[in-house]
C-alpha atoms as a PDB file:
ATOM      1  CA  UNK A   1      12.254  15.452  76.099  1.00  0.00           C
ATOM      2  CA  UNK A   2      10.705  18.155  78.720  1.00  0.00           C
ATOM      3  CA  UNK A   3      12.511  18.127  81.975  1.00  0.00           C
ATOM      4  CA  UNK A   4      10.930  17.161  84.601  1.00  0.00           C
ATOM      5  CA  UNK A   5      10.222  19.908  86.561  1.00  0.00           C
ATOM      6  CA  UNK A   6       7.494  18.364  89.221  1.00  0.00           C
ATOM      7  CA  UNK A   7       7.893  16.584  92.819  1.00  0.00           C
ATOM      8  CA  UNK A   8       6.287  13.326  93.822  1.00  0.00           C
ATOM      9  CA  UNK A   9       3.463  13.906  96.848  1.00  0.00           C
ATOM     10  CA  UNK A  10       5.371  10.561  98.329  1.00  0.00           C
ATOM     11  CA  UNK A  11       2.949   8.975 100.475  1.00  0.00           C
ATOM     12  CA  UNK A  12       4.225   5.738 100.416  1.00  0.00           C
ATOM     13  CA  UNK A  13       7.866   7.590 102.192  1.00  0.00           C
ATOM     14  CA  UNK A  14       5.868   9.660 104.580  1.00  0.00           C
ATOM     15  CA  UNK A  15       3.616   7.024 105.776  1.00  0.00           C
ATOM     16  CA  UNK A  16       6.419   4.817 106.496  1.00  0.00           C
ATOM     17  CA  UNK A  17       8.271   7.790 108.601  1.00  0.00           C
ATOM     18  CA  UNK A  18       4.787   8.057 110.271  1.00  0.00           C
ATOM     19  CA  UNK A  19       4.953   4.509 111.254  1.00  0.00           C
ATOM     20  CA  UNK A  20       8.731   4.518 112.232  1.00  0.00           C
ATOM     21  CA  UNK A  21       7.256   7.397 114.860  1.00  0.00           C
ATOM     22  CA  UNK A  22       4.203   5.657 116.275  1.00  0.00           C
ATOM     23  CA  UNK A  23       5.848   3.124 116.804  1.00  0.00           C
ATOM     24  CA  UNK A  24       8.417   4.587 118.619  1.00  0.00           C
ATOM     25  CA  UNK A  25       5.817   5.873 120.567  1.00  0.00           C
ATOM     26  CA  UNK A  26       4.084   2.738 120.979  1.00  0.00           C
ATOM     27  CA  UNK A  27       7.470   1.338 122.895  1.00  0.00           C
ATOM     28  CA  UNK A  28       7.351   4.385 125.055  1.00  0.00           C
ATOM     29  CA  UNK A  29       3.951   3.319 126.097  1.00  0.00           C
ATOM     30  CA  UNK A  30       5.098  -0.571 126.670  1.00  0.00           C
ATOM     31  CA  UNK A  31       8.249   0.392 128.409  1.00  0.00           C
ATOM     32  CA  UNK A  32       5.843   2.440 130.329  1.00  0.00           C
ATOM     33  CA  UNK A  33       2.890  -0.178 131.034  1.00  0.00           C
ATOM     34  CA  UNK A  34       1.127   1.827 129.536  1.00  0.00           C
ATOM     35  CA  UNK A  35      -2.006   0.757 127.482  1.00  0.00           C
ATOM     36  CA  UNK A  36      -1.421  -0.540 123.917  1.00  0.00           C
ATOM     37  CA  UNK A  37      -3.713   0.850 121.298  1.00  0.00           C
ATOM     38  CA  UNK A  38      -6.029  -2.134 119.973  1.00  0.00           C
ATOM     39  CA  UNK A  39      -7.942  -1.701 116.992  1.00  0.00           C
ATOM     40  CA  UNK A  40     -10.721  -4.121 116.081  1.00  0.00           C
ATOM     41  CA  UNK A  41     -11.944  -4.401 111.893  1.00  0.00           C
ATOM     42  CA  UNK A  42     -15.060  -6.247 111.074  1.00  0.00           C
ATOM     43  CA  UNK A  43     -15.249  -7.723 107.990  1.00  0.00           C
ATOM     44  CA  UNK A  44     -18.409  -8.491 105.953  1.00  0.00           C
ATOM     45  CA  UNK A  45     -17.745 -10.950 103.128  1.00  0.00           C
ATOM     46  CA  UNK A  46     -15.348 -11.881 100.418  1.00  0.00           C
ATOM     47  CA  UNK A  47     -14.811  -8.375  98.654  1.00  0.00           C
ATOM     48  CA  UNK A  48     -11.725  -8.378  97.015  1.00  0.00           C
ATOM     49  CA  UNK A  49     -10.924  -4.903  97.617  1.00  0.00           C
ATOM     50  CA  UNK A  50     -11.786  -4.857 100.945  1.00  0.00           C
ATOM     51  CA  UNK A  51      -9.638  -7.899 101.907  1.00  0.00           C
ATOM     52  CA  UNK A  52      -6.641  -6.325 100.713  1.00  0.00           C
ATOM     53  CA  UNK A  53      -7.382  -3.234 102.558  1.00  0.00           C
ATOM     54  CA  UNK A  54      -8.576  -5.215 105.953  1.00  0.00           C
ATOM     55  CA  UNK A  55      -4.992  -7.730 105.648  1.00  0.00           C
ATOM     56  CA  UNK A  56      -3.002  -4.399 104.901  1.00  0.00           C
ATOM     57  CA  UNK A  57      -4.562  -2.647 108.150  1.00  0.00           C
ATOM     58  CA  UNK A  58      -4.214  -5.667 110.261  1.00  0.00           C
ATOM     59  CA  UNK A  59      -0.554  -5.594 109.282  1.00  0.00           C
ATOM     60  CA  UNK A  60       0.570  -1.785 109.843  1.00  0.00           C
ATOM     61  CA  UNK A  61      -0.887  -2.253 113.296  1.00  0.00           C
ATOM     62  CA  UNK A  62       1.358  -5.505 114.083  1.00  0.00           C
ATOM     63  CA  UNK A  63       4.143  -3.424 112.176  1.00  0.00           C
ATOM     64  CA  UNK A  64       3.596  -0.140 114.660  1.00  0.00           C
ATOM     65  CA  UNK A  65       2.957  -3.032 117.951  1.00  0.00           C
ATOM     66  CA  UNK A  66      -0.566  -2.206 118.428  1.00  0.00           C
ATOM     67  CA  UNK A  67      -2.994  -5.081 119.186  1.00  0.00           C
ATOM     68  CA  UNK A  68      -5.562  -5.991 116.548  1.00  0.00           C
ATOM     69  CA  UNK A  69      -8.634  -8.190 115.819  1.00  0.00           C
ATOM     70  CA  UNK A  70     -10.290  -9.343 112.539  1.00  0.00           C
ATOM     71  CA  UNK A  71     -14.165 -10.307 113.211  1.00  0.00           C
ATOM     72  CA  UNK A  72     -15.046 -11.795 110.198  1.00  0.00           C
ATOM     73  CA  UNK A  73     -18.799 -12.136 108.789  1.00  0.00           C
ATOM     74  CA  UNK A  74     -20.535 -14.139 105.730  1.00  0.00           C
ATOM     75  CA  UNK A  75     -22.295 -11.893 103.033  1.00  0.00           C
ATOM     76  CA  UNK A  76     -25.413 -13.589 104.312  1.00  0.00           C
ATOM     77  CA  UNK A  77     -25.333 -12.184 107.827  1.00  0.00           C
ATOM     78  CA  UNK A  78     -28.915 -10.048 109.320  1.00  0.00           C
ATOM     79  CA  UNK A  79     -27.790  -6.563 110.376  1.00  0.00           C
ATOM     80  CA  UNK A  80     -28.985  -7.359 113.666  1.00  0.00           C
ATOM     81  CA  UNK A  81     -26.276  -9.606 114.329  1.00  0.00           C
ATOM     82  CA  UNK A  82     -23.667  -7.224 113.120  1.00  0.00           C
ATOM     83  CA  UNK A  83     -25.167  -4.747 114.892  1.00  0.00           C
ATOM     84  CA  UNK A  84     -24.991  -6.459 117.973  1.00  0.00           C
ATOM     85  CA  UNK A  85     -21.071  -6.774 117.285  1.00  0.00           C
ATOM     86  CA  UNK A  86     -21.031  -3.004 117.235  1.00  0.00           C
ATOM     87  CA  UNK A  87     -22.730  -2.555 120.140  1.00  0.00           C
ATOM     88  CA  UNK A  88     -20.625  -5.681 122.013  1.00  0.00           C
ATOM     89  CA  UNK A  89     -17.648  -3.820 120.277  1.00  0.00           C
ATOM     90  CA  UNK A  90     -18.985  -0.529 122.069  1.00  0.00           C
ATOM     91  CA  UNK A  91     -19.159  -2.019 125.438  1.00  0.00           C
ATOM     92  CA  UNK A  92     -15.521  -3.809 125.663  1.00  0.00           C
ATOM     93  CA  UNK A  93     -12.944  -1.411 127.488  1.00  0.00           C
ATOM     94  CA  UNK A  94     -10.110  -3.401 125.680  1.00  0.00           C
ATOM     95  CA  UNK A  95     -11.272  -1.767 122.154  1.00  0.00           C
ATOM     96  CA  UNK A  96      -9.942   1.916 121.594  1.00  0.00           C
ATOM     97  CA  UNK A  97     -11.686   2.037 118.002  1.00  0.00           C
ATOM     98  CA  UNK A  98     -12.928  -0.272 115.635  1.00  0.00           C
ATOM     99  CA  UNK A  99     -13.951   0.165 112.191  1.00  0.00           C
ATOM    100  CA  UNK A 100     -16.844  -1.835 109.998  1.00  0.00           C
ATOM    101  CA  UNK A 101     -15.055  -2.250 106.439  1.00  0.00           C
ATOM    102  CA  UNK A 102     -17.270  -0.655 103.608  1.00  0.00           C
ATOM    103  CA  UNK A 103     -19.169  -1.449 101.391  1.00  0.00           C
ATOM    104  CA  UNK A 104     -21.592  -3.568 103.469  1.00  0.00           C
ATOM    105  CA  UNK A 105     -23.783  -6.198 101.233  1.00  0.00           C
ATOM    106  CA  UNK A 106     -27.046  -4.556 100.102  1.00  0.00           C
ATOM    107  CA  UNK A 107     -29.641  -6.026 102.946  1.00  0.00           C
ATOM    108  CA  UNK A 108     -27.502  -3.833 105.403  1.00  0.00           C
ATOM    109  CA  UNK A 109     -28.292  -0.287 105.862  1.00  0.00           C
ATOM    110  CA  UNK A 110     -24.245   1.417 105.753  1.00  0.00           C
ATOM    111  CA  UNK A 111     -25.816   4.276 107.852  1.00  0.00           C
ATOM    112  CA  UNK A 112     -27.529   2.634 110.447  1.00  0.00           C
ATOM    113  CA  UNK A 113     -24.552   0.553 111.271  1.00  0.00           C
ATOM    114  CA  UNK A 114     -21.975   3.642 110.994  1.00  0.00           C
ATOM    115  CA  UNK A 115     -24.904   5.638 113.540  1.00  0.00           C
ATOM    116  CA  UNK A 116     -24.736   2.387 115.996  1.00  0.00           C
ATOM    117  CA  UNK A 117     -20.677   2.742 116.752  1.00  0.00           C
ATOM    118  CA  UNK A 118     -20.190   4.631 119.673  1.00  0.00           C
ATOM    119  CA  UNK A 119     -18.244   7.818 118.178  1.00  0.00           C
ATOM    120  CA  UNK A 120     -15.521   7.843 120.566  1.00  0.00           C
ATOM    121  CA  UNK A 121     -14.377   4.399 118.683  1.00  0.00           C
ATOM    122  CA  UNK A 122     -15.322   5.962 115.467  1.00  0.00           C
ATOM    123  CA  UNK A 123     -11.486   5.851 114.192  1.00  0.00           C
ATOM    124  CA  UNK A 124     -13.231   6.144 110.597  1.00  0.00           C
ATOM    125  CA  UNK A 125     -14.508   9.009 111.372  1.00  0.00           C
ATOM    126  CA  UNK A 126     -17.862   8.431 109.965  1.00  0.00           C
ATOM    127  CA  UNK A 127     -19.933   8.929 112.563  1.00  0.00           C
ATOM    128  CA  UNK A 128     -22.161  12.092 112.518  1.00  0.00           C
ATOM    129  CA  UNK A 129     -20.570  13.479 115.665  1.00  0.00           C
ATOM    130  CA  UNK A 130     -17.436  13.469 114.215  1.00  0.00           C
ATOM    131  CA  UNK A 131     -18.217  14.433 111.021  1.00  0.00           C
ATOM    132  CA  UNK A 132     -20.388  17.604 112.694  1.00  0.00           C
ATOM    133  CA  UNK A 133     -17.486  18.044 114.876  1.00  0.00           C
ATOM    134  CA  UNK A 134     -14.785  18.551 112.218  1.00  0.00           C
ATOM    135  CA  UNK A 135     -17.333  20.698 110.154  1.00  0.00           C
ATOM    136  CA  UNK A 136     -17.428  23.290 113.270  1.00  0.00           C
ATOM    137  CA  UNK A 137     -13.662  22.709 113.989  1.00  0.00           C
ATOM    138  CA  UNK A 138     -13.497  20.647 117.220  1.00  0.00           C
ATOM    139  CA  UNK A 139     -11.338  17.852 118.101  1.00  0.00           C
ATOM    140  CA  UNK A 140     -12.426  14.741 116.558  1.00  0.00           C
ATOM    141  CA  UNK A 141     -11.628  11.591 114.324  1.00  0.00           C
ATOM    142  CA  UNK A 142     -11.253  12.833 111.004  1.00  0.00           C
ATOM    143  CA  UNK A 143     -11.806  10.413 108.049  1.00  0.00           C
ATOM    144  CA  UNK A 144      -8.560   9.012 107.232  1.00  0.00           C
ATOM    145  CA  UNK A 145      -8.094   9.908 103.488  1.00  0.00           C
ATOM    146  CA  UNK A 146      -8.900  13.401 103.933  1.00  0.00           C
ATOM    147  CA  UNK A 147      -6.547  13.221 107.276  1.00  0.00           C
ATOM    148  CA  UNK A 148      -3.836  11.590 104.949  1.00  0.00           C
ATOM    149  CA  UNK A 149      -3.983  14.125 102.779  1.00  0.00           C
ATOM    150  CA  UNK A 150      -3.745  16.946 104.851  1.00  0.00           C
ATOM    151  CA  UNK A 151      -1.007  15.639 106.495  1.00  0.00           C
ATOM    152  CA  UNK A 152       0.932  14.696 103.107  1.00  0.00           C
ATOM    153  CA  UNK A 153       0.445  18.445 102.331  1.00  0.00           C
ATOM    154  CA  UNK A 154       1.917  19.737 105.802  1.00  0.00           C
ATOM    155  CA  UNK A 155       4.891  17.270 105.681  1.00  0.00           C
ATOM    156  CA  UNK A 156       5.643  18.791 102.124  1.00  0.00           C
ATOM    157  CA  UNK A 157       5.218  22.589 103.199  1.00  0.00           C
ATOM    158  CA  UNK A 158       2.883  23.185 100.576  1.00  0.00           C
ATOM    159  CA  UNK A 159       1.264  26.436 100.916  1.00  0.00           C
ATOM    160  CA  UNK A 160      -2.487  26.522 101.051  1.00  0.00           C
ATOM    161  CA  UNK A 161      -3.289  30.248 102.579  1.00  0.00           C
ATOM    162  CA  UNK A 162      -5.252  31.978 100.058  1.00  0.00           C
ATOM    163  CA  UNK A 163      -4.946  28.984  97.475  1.00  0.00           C
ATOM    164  CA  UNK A 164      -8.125  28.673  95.503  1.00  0.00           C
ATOM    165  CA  UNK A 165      -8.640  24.905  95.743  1.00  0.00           C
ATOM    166  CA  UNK A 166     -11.040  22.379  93.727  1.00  0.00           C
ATOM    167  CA  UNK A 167     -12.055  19.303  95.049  1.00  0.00           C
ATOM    168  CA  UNK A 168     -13.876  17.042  91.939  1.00  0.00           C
ATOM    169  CA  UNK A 169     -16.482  14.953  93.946  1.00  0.00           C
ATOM    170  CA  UNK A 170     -18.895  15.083  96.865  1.00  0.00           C
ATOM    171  CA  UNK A 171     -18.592  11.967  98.318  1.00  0.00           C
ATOM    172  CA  UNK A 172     -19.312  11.836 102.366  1.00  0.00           C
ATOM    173  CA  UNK A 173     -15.635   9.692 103.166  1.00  0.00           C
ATOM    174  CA  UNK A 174     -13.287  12.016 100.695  1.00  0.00           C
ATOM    175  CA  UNK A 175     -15.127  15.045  98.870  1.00  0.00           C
ATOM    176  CA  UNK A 176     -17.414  16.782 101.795  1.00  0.00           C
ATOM    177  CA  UNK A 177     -14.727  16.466 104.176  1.00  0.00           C
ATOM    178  CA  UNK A 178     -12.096  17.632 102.204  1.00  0.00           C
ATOM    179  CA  UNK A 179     -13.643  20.308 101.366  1.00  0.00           C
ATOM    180  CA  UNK A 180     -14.367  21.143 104.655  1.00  0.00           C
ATOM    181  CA  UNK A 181     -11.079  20.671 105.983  1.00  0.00           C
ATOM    182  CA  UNK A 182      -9.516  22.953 103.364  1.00  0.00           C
ATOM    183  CA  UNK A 183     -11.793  26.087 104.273  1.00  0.00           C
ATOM    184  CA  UNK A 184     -10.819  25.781 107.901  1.00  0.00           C
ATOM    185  CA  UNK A 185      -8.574  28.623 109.738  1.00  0.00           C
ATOM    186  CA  UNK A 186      -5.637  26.045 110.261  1.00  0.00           C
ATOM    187  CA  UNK A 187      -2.668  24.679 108.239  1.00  0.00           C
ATOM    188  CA  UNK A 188      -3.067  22.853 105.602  1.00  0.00           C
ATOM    189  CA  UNK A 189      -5.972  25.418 105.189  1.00  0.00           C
ATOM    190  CA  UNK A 190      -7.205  28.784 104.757  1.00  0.00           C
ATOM    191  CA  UNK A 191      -8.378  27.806 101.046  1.00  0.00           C
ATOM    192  CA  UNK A 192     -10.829  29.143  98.597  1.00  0.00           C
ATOM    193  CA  UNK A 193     -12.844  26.003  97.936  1.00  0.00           C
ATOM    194  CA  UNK A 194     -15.103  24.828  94.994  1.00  0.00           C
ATOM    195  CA  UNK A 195     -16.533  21.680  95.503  1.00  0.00           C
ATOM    196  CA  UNK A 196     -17.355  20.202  91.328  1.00  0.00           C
ATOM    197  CA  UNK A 197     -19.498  16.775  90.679  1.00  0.00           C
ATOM    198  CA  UNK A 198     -20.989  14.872  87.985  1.00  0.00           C
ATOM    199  CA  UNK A 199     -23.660  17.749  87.479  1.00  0.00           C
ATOM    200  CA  UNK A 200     -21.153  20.777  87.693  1.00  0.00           C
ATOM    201  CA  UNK A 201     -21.225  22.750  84.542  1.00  0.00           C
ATOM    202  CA  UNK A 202     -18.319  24.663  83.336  1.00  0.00           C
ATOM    203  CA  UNK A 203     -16.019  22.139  85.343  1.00  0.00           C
ATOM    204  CA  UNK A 204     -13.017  22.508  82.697  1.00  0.00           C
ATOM    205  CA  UNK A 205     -12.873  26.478  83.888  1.00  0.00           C
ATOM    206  CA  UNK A 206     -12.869  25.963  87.499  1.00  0.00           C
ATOM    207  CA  UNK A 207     -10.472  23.898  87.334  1.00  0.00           C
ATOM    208  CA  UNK A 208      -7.628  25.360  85.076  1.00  0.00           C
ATOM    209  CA  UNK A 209      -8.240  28.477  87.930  1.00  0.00           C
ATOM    210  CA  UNK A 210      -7.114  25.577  90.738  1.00  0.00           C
ATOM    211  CA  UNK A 211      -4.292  26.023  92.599  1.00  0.00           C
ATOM    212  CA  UNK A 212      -4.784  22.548  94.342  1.00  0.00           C
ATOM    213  CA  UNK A 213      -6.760  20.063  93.038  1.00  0.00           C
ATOM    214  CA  UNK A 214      -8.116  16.915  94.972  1.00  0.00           C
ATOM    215  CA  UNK A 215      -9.887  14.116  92.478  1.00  0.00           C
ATOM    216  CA  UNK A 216     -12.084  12.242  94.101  1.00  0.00           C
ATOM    217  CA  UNK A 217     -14.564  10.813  91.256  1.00  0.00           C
ATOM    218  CA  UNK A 218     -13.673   6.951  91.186  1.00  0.00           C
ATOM    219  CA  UNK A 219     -13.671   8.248  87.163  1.00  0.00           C
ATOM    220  CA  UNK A 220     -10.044   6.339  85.948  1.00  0.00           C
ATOM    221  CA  UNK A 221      -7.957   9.625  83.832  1.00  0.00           C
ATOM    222  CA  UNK A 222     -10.624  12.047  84.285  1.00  0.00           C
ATOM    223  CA  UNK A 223      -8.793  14.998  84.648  1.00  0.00           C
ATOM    224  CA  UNK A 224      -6.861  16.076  81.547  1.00  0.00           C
ATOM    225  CA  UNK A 225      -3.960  17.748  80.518  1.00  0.00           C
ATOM    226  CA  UNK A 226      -5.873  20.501  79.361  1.00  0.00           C
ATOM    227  CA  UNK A 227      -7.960  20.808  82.781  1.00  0.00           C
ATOM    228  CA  UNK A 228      -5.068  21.892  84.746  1.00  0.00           C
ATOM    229  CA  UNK A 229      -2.905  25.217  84.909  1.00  0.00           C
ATOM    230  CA  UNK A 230       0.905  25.392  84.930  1.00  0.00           C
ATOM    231  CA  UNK A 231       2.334  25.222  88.465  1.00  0.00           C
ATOM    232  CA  UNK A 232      -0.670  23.762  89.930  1.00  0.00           C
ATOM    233  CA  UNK A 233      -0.225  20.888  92.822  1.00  0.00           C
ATOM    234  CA  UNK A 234      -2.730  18.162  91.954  1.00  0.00           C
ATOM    235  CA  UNK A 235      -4.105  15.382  94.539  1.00  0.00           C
ATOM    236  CA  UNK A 236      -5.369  12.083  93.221  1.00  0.00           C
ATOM    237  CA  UNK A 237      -7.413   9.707  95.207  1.00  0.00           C
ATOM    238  CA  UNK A 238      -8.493   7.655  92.452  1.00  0.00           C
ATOM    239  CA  UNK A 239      -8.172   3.495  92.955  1.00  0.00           C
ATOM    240  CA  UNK A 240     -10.071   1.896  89.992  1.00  0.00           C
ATOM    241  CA  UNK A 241      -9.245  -1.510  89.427  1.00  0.00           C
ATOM    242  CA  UNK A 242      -8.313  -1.447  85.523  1.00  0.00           C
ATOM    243  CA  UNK A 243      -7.733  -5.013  83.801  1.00  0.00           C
ATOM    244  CA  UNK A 244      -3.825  -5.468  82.724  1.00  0.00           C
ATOM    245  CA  UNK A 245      -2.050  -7.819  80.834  1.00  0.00           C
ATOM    246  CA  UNK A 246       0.948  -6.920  82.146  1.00  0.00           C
ATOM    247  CA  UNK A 247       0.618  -7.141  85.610  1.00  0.00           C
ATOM    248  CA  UNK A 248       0.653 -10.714  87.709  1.00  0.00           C
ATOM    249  CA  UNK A 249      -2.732 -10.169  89.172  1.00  0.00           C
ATOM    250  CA  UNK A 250      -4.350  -9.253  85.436  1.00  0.00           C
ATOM    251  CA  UNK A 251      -5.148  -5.504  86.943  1.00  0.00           C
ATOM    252  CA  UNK A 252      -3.759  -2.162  87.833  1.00  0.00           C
ATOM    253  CA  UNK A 253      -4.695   1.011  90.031  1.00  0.00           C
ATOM    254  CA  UNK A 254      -5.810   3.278  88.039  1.00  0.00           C
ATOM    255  CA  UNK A 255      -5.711   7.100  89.339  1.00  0.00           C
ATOM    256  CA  UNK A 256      -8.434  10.064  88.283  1.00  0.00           C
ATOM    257  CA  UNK A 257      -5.528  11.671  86.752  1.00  0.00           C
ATOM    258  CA  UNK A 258      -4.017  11.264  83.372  1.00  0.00           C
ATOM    259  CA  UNK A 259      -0.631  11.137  85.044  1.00  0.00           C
ATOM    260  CA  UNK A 260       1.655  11.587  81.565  1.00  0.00           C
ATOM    261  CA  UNK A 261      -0.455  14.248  80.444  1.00  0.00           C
ATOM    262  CA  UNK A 262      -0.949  16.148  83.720  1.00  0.00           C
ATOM    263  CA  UNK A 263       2.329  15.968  85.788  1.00  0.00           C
ATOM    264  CA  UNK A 264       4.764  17.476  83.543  1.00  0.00           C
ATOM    265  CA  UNK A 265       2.364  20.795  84.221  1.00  0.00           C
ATOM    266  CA  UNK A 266       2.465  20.357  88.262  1.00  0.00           C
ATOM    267  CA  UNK A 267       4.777  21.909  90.962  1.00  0.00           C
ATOM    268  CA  UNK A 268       3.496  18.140  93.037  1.00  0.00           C
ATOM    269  CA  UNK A 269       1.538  15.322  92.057  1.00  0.00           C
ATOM    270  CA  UNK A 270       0.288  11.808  94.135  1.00  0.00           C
ATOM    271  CA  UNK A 271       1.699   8.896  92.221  1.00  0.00           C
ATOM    272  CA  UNK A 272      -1.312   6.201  92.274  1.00  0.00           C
ATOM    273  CA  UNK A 273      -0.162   3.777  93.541  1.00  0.00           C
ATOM    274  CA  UNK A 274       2.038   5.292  96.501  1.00  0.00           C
ATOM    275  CA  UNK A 275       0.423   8.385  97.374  1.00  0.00           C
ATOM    276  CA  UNK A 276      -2.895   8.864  99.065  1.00  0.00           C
ATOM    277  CA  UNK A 277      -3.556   5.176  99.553  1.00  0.00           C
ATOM    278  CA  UNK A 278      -0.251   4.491 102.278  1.00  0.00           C
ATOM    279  CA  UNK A 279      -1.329   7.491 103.904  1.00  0.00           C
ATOM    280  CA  UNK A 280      -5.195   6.668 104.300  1.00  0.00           C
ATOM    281  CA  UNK A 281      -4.215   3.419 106.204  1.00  0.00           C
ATOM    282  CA  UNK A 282      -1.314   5.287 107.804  1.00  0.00           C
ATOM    283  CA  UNK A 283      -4.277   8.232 109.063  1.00  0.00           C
ATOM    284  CA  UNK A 284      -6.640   5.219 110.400  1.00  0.00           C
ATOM    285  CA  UNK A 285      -3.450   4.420 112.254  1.00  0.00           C
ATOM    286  CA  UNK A 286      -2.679   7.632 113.932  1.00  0.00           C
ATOM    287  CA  UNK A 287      -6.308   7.996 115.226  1.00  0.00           C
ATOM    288  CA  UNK A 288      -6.100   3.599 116.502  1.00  0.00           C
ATOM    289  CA  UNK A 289      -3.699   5.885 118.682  1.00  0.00           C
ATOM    290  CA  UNK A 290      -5.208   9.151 119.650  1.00  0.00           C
ATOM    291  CA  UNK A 291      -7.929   7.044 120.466  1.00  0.00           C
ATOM    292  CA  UNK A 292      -5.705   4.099 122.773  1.00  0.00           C
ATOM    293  CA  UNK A 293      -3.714   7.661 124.653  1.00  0.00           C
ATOM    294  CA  UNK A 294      -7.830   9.174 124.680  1.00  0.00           C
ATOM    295  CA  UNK A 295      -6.289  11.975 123.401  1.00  0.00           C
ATOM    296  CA  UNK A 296      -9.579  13.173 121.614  1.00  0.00           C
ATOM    297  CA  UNK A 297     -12.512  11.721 124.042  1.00  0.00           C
ATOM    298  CA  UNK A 298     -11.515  11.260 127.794  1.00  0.00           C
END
């Protein structure tokens, strides 16, 4: 049996140390009068997915002692009346930042609604200001899985100057940013960056020549064994729901990694679950309180 020679990307431990800090800083504020963060999450439907991320949200910010609201919708409801709970959202100085749980049901346009929240409440980071922000390098909400894992890279010193870097997908919440963010003049940063989808040819090549890899497909064990070169530190953001007979609920998290055939190769490696997931919430977190201390947008 091969030793096992690579480190958990923990995201589940650093996440929790991120929490332990906010809210350390969130008593500071108390003991100060200060103004408690409050985050506000609307919720459209009955999604299982998006339940469990809403109720886990909800709970890190009574966990950190932020305030928090849950404005729940049926499937059936017009766009207008959501979008007028954006825009009543907008208008109430007790709301830092609010975000509008995606996927929206199908008679709702996801952009128009995403365009309608005013950007300095855009803890998402969704919003084309903020997005066009980032992309030129100016203070802003980033999207909190590509925030997460920039930060679970810093916290593990991983170096990134110089580091040719893949990201597998192109998706506008993970992939574009990502990419983005890992071309920057900053730590984590400083990358050479190839940016591969589902119409990239030669995809195996550009890969095994990865330093870092980030999978962002939403394809369960896409990458391979065979994809990836010794030494490499590989990123999985992967959360398919995979049916299970041995779990309770009758399904697993599946990653975009084959895990057993890909980590023993790795210097680091997410774990799915435990590794980007903790710290996406944890990132949505951390901008609930830029945005309460207006540390981005006076």
């Amino acid at each position: 049996m091969e030793e096992q020679h690579y480190q958990l990307l923990d995201g589940k431990a650093v996440s929790a140390q991120m929490k332990k800090e906010m809210a350390e800083e969130v008593a500071q504020i108390k003991a100060a009068e200060g103004k408690i963060p409050h985050l506000a999450a609307i919720l459209v439907g009955h999604d299982g997915g998006s339940e469990t991320y809403v109720a886990s949200k909800v709970k890190t910010c009574q966990e950190i002692g932020f305030k928090s609201t849950l404005i729940r919708f049926e499937e059936d409801v017009t766009e207008e009346e959501l979008l007028r709970k954006v825009d009543e959202l907008n208008n109430d100085p007790d709301v830092d930042g609010f975000i509008v749980q995606l996927p929206l049901p199908k008679h709702i346009s996801e952009q128009k609604v995403i365009e309608a929240i005013d950007y300095r409440k855009d803890v998402d980071g969704f919003h084309p200001i903020n997005v066009g922000r980032m992309s030129i390098g100016l203070p802003c909400f980033v999207s909190a899985t590509p925030a997460g894992i920039l930060e679970l890279l810093k916290r593990y010193h991983i170096e990134t100057q110089g580091k040719h870097c893949v990201v597998l997908g192109r998706s506008n919440i993970v992939g574009k940013p990502m990419a983005t963010l890992m071309m920057q003049k900053s730590y984590p940063g400083d990358c050479t960056v190839t940016v591969c989808h589902s119409r990239s040819k030669n995809l195996k090549e550009m890969c095994l020549s990865a330093d870092i890899i980030i999978v962002a497909l939403g394809v369960p064990e896409f990458l391979k064994g065979d994809m990836v070169k010794e030494g490499a530190v590989i990123v999985d953001v992967g959360t398919t729901r995979m049916p299970s007979s041995v779990t309770k609920s009758g399904f697993k998290l599946t990653g975009d990694v084959l895990f057993n055939e890909v980590a023993p190769k790795c210097s680091y490696i997410t774990p799915v679950p435990g590794g980007v997931g903790p710290m996406t919430i944890i990132s949505l977190m951390r901008n609930t309180l830029l945005a309460g201390k207006k540390a981005i947008y006076k």
